[in-house]
C-alpha atoms as a PDB file:
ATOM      1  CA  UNK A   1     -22.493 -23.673   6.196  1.00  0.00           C
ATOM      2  CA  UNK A   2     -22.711 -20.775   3.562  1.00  0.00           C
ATOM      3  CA  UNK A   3     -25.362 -21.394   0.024  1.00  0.00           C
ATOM      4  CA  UNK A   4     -21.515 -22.087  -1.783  1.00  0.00           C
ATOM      5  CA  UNK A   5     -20.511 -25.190   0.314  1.00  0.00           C
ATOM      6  CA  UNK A   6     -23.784 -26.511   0.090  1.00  0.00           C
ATOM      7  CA  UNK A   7     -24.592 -26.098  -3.543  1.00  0.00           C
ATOM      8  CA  UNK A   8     -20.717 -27.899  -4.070  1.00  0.00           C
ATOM      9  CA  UNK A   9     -22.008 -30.670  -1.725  1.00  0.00           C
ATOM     10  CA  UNK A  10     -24.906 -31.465  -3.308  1.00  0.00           C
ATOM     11  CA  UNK A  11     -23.421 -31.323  -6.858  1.00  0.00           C
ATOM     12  CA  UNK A  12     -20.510 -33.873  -5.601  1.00  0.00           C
ATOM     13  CA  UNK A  13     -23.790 -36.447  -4.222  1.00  0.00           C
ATOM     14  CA  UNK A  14     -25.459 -35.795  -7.428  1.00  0.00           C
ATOM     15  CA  UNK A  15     -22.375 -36.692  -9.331  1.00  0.00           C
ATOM     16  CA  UNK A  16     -22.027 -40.114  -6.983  1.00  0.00           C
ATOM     17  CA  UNK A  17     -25.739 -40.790  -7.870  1.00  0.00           C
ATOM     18  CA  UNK A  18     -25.238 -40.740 -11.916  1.00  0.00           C
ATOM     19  CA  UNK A  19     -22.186 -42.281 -12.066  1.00  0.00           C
ATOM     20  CA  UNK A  20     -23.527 -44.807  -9.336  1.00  0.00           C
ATOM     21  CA  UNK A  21     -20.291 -44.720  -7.600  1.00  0.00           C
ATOM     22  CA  UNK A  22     -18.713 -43.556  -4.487  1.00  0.00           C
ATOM     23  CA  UNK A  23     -15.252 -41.125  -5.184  1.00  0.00           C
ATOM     24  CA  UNK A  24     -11.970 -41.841  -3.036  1.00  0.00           C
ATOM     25  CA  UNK A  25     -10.935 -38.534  -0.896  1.00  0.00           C
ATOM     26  CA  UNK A  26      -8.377 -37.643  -3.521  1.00  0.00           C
ATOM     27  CA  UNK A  27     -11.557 -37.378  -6.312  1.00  0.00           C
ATOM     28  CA  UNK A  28     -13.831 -35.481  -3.865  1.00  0.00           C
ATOM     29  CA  UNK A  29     -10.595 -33.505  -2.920  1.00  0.00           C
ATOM     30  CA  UNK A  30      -9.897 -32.772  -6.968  1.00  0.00           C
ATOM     31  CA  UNK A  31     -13.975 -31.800  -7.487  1.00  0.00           C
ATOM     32  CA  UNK A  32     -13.905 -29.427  -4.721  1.00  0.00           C
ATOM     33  CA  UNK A  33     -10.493 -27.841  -6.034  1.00  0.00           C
ATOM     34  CA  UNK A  34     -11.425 -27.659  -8.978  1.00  0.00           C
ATOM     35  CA  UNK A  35     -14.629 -25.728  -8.605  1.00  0.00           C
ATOM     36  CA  UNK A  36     -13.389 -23.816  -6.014  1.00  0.00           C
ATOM     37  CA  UNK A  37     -10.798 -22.655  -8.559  1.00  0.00           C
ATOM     38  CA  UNK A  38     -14.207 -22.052 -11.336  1.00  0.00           C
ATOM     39  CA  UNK A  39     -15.481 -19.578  -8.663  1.00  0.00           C
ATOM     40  CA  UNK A  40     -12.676 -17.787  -8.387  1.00  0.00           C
ATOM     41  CA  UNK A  41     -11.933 -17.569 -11.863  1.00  0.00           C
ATOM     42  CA  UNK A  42     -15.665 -16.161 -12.392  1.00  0.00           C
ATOM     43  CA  UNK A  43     -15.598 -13.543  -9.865  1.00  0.00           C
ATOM     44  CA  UNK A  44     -12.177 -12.184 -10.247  1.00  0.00           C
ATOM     45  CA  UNK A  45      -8.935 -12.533  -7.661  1.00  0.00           C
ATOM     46  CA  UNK A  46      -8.879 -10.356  -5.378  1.00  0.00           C
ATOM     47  CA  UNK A  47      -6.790  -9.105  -2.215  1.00  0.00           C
ATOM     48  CA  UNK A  48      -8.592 -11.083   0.135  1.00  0.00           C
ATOM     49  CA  UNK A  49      -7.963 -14.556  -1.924  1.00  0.00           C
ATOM     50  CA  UNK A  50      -4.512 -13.718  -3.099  1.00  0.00           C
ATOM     51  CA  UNK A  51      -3.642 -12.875   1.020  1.00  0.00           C
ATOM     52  CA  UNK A  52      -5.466 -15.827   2.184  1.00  0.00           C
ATOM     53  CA  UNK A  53      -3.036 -18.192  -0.154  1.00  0.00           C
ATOM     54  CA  UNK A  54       0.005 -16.518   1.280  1.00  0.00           C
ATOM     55  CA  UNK A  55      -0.992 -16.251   4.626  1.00  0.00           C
ATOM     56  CA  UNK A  56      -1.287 -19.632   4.983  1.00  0.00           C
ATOM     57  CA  UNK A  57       1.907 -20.415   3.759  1.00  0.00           C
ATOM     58  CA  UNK A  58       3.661 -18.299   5.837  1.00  0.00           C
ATOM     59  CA  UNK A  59       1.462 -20.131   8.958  1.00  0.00           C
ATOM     60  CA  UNK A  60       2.669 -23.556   7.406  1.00  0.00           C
ATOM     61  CA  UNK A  61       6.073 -22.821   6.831  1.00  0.00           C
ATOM     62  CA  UNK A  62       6.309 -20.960  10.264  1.00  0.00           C
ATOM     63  CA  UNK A  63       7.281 -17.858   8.692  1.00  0.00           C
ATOM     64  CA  UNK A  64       4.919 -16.039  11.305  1.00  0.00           C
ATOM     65  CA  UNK A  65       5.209 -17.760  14.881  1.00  0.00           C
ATOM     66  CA  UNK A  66       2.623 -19.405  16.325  1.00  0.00           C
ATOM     67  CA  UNK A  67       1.956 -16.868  19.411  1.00  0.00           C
ATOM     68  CA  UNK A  68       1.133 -14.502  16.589  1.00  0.00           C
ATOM     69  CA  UNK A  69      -1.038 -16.853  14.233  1.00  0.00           C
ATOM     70  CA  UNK A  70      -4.358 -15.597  15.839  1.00  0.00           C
ATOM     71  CA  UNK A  71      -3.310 -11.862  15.629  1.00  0.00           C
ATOM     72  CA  UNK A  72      -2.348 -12.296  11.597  1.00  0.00           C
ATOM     73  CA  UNK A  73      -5.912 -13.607  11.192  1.00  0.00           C
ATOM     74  CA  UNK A  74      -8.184 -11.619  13.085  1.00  0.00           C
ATOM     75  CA  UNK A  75      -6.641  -8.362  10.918  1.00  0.00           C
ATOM     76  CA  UNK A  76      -7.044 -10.558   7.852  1.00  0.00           C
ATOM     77  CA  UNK A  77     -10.500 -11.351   8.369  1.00  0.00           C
ATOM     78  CA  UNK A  78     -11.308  -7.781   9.676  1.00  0.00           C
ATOM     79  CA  UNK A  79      -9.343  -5.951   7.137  1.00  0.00           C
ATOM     80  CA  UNK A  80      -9.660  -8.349   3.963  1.00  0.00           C
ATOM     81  CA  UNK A  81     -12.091 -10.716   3.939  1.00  0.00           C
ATOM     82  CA  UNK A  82     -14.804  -8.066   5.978  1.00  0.00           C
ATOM     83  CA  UNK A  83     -14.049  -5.294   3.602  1.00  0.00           C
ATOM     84  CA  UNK A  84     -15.577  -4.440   0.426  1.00  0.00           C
ATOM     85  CA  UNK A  85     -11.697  -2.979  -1.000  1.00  0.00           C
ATOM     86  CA  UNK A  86     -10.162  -6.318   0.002  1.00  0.00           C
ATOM     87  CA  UNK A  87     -12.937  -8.200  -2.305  1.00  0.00           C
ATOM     88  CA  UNK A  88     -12.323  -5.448  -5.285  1.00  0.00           C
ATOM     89  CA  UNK A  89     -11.320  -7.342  -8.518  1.00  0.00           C
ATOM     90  CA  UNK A  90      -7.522  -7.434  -9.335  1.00  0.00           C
ATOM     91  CA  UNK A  91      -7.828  -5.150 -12.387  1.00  0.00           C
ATOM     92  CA  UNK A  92     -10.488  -2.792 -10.397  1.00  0.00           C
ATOM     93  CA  UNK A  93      -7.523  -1.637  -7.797  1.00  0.00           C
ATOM     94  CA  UNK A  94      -5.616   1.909  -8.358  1.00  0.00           C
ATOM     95  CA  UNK A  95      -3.008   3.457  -6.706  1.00  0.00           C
ATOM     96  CA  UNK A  96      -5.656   5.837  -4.934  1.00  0.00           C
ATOM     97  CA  UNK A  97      -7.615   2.968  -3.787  1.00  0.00           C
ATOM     98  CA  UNK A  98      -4.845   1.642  -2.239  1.00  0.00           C
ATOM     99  CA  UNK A  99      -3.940   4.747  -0.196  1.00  0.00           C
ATOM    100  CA  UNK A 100      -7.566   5.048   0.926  1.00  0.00           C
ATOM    101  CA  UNK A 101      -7.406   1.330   2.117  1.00  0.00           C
ATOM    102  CA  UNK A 102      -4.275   2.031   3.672  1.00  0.00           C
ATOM    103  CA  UNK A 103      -6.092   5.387   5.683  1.00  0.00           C
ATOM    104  CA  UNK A 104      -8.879   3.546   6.244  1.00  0.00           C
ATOM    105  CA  UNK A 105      -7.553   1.305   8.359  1.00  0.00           C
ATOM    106  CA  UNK A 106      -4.946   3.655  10.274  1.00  0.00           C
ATOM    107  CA  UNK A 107      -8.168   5.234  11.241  1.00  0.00           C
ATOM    108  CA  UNK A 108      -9.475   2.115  12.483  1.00  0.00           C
ATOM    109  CA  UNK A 109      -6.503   0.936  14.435  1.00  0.00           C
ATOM    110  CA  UNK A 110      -5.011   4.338  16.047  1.00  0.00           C
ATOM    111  CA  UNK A 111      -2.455   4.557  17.388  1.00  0.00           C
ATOM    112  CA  UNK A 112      -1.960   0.306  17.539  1.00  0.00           C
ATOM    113  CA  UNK A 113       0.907   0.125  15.799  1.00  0.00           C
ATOM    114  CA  UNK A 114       1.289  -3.798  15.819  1.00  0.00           C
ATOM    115  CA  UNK A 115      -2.134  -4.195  14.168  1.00  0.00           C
ATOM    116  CA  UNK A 116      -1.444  -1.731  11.455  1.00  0.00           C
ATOM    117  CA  UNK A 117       2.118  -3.476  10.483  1.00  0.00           C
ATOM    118  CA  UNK A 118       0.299  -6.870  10.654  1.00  0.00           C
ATOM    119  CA  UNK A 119      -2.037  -5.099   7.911  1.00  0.00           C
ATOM    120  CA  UNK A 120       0.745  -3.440   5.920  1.00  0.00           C
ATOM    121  CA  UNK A 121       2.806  -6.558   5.901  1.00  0.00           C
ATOM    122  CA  UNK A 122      -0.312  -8.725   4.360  1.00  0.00           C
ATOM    123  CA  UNK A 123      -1.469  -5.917   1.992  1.00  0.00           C
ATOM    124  CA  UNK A 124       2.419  -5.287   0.779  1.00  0.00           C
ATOM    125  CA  UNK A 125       2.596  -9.557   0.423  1.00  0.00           C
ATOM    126  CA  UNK A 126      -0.591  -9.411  -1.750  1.00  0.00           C
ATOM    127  CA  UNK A 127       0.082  -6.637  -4.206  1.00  0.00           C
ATOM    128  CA  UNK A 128       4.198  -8.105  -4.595  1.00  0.00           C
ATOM    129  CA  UNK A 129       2.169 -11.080  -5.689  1.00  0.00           C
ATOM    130  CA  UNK A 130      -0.304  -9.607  -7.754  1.00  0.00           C
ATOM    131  CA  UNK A 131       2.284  -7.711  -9.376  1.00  0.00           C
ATOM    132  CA  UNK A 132       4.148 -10.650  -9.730  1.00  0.00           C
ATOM    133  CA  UNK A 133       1.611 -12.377 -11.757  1.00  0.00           C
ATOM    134  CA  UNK A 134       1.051  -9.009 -13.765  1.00  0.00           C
ATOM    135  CA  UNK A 135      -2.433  -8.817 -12.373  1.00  0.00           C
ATOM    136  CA  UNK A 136      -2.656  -4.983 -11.724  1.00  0.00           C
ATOM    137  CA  UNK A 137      -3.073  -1.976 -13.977  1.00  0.00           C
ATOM    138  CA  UNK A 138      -0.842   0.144 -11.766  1.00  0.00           C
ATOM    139  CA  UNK A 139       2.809  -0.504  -9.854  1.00  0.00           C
ATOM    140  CA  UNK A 140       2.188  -0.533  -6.002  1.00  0.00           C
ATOM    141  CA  UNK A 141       4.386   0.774  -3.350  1.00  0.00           C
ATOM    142  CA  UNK A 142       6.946  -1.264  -2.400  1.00  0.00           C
ATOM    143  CA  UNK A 143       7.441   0.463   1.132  1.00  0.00           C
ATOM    144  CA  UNK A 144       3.435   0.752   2.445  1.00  0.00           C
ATOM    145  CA  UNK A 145       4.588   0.417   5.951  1.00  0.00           C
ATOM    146  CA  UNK A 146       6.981   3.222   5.820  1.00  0.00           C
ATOM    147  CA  UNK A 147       5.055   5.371   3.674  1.00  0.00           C
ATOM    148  CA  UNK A 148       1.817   4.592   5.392  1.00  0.00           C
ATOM    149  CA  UNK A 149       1.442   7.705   7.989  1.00  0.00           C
ATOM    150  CA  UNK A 150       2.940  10.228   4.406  1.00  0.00           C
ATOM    151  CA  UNK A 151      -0.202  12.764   4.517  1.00  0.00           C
ATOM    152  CA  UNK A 152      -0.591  16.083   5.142  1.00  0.00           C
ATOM    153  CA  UNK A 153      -1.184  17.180   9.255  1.00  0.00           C
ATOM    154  CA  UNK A 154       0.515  13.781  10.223  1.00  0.00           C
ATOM    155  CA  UNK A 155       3.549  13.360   8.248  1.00  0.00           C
ATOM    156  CA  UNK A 156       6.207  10.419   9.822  1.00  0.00           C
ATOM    157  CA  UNK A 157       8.538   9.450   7.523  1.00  0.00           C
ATOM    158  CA  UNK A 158       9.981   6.414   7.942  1.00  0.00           C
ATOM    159  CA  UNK A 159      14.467   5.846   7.966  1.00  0.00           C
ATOM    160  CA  UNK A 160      16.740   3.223   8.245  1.00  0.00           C
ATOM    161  CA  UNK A 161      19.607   4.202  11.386  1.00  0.00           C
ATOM    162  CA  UNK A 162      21.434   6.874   9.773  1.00  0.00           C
ATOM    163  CA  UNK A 163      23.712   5.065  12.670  1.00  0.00           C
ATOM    164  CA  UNK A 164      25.645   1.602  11.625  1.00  0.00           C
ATOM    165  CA  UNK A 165      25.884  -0.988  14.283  1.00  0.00           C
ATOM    166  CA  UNK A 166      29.040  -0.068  16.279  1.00  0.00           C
ATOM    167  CA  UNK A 167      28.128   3.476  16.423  1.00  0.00           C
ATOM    168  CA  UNK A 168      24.348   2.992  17.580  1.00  0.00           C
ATOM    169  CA  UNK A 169      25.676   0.584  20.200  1.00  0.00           C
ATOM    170  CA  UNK A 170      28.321   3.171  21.365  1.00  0.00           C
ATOM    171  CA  UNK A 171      25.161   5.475  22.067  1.00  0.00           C
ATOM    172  CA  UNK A 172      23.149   3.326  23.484  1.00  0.00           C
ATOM    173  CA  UNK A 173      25.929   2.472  26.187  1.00  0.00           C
ATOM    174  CA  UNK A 174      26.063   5.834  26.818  1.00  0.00           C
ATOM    175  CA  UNK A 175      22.168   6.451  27.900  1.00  0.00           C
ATOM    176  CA  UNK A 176      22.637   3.299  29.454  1.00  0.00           C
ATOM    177  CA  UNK A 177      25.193   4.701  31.874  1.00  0.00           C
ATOM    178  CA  UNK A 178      23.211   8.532  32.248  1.00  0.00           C
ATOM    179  CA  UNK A 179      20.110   6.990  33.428  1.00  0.00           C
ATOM    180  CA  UNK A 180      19.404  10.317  34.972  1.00  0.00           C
ATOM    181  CA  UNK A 181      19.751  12.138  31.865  1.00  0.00           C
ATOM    182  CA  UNK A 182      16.124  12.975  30.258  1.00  0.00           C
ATOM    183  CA  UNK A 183      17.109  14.000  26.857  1.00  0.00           C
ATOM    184  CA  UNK A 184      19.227  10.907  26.628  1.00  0.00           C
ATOM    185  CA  UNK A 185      15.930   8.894  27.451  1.00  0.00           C
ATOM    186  CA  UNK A 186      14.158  10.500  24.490  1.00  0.00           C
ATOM    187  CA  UNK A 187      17.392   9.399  22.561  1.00  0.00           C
ATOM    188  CA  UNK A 188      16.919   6.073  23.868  1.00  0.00           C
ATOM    189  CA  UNK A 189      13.277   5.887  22.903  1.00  0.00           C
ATOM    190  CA  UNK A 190      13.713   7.045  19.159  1.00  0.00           C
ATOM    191  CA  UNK A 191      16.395   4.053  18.749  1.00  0.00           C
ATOM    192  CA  UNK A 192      13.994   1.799  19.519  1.00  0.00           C
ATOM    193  CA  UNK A 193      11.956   2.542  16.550  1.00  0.00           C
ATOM    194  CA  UNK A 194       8.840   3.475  14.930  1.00  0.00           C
ATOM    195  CA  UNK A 195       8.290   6.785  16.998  1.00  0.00           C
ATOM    196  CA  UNK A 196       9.543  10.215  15.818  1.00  0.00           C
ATOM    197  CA  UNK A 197      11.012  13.290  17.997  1.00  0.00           C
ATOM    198  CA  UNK A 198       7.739  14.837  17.655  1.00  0.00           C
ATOM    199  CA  UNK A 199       6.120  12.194  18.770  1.00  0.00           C
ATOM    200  CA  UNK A 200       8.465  11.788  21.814  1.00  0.00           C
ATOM    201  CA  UNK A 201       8.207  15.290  22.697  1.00  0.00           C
ATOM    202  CA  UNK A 202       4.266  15.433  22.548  1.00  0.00           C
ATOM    203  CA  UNK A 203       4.068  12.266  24.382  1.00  0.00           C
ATOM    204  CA  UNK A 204       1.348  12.285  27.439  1.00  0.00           C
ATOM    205  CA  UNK A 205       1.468  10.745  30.410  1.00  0.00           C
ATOM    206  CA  UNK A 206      -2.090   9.287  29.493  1.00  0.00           C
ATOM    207  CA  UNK A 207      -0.515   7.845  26.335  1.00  0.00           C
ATOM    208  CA  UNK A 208       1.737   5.906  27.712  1.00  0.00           C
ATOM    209  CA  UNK A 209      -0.978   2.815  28.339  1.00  0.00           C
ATOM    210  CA  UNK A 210      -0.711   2.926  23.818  1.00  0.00           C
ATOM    211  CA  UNK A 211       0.150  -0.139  22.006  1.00  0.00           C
ATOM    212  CA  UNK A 212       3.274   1.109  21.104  1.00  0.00           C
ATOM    213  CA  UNK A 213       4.792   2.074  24.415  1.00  0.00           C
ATOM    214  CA  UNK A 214       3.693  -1.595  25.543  1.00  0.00           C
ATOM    215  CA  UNK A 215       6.620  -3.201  24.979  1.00  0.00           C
ATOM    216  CA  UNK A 216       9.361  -3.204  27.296  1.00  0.00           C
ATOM    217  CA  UNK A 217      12.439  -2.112  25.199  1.00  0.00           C
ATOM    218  CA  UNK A 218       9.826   1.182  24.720  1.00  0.00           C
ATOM    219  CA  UNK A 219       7.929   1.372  28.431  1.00  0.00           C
ATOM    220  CA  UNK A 220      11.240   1.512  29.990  1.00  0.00           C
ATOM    221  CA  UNK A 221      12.326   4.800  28.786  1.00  0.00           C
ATOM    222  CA  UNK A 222       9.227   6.278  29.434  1.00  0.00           C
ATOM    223  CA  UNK A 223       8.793   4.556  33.166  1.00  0.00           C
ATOM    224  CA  UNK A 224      12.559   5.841  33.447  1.00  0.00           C
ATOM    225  CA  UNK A 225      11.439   9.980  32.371  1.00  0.00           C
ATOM    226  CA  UNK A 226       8.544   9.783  34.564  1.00  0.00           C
ATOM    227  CA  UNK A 227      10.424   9.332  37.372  1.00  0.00           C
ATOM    228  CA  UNK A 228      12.408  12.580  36.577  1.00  0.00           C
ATOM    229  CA  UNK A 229       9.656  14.849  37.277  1.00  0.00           C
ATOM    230  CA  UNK A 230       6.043  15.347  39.274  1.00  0.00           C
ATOM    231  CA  UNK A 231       3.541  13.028  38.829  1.00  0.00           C
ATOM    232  CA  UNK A 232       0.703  15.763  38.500  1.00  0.00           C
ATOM    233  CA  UNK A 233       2.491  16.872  35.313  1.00  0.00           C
ATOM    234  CA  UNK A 234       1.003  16.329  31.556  1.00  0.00           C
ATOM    235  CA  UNK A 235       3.765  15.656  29.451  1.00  0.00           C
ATOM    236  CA  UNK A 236       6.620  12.473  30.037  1.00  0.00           C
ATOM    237  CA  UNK A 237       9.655  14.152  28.593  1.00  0.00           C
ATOM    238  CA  UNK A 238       9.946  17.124  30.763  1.00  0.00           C
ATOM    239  CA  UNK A 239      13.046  19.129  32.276  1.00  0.00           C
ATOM    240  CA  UNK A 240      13.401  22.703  34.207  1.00  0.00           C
ATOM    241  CA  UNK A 241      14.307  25.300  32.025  1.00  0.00           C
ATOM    242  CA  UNK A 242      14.988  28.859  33.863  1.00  0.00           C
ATOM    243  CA  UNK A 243      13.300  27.181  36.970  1.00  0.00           C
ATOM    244  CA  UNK A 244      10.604  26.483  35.161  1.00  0.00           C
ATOM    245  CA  UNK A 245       9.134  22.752  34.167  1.00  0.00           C
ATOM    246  CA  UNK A 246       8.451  22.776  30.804  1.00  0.00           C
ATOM    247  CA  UNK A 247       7.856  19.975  28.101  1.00  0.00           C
ATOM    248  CA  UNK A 248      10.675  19.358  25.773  1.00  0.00           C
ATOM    249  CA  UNK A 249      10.868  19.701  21.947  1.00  0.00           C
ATOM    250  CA  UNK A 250      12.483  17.773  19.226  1.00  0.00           C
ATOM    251  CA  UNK A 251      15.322  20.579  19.415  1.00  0.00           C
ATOM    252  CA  UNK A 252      16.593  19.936  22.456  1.00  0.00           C
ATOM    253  CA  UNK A 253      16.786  15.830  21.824  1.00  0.00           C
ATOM    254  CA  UNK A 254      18.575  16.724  18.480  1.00  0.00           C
ATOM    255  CA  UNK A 255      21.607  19.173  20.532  1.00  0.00           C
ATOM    256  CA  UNK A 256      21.551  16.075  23.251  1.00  0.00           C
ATOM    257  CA  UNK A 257      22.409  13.622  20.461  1.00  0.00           C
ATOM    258  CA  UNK A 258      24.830  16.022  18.929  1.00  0.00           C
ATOM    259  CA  UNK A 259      26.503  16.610  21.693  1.00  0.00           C
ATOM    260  CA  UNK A 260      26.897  12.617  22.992  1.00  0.00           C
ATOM    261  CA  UNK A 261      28.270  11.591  19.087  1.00  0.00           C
ATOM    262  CA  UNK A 262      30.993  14.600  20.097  1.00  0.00           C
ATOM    263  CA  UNK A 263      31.849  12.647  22.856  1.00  0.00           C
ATOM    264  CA  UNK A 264      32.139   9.225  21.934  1.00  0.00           C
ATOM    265  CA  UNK A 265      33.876  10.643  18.567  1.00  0.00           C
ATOM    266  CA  UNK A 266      31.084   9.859  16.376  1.00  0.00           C
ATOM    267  CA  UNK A 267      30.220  11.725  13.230  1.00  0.00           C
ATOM    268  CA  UNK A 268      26.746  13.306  13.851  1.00  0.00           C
ATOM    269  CA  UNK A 269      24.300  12.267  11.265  1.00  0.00           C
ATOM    270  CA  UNK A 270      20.811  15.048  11.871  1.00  0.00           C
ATOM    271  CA  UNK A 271      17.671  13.001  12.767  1.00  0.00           C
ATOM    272  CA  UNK A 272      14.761  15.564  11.747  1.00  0.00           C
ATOM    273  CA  UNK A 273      12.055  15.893  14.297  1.00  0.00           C
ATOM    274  CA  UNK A 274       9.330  14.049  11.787  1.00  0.00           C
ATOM    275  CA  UNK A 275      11.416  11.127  10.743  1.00  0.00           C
ATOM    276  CA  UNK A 276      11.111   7.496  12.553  1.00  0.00           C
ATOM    277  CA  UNK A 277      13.491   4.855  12.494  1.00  0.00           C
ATOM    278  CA  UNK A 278      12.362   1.935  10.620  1.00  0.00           C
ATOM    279  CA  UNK A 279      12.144  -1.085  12.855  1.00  0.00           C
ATOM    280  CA  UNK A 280      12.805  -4.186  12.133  1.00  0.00           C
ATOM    281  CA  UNK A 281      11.689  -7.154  13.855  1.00  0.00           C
END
């Protein structure tokens, strides 16, 4: 039990002492909220409490699901309550501290996607609220996720499907049915979102084992392009080009799309080789 708890406990005895009478649980429950709420008060809100409030109410109200409970708060407790940004008084917090937050822990994660949108999605829930409550000197970014990876040598920005829903299902049936088809597995890939054409095309076979490519919508496309070429080859997206293996580029997988909207009579709409559909879960 921390010096807090115990210094509140022994107050709430003293308090039974003088008054020479014993509190139901709704007056101990009162005394405890109540100088719980003096603490605060005194030391400034911060990330960390602000998050902690809404993170259990999502829990309660089974806004997150229980099989992902445990991940939301081990990346609350390492992220927030661990660091010294997500204790940083309210009116301390700036724009740039934000974005060096934000960097901070994209270094500490990698390339694990699911932890850092577990972080974005808590940080972007406490800043709407703090701006909510007019708590901040500055007005945060309302897309953090998407805007996360937007710095200079490793630049993703993040889309919604240039594609509406009939059209991306039209091309989706079509890579469905040209299994053998490596560019349309890179096409595949990109529409199951969060990973770029750059990405795709620099992908390495010893990558593949990444949080991202985990997840089966994802680790079939890739399981599919491996089988396309030799196994003692560095790169998954790889086809012969003047009888030559060689790795893909973004290029190619933008002509490939272009060429199946022609096809199924769909207008092309450009995906650029840095951009990364926005998923959605």
């Amino acid at each position: 039990m921390d010096e807090n708890k115990i210094i509140m406990l022994c107050q709430i005895v003293s308090k039974i002492i003088d008054e020479n009478q014993l509190p139901d649980e709704d007056a101990v429950r009162k005394i405890l909220e109540e100088k719980g709420k003096k603490e605060e008060e005194e030391r400034g809100t911060c990330l960390a409490s602000v998050i902690k409030i809404e993170l259990e109410k999502a829990i309660r109200s089974g806004q997150i699901c229980k099989s992902n409970v445990g991940l939301y708060q081990s990346v609350f407790e390492e992220c927030f309550e661990k660091n010294e940004i997500g204790k940083i008084p309210a009116a301390e917090l700036s724009d740039l501290i934000i974005k060096k937050f934000v960097l901070q822990i994209d270094k500490t994660y990698e390339m694990n996607r699911t932890k850092i949108k577990c972080f974005t999605g808590m940080l972007q829930t406490g800043l709407n609220k703090m701006a909510e409550e007019d708590m901040l000197g500055f007005v945060p970014d309302r897309h953090i996720y998407r805007n996360y990876l937007m710095y200079p040598g490793r630049e993703i920005h993040y889309i919604d499907n240039p594609y509406n829903a009939e059209e991306t299902e039209k091309i989706k049936e079509w890579i469905e049915l040209h299994p053998d088809d490596i560019r349309g597995m890179a096409i595949g890939l990109w529409f199951t979102g969060d990973v770029s054409l750059l990405e795709i095309a620099n992908l390495k076979r010893e990558e593949c084992h990444k949080d991202i490519f985990k997840k089966w919508k994802r680790a079939r496309f890739v399981a599919k392009a491996l089988e396309l070429h030799p196994k003692n080859k560095d790169y998954v997206f790889m086809a012969i080009n003047d009888g030559k293996l060689e790795k893909l580029t973004p290029q190619s997988f933008q002509m490939k799309l272009y060429h199946v909207c022609n096809r199924l009579g769909i207008e092309y709409k450009r995906i650029n080789r840095n951009e990364a559909m926005l998923y959605k879960e």
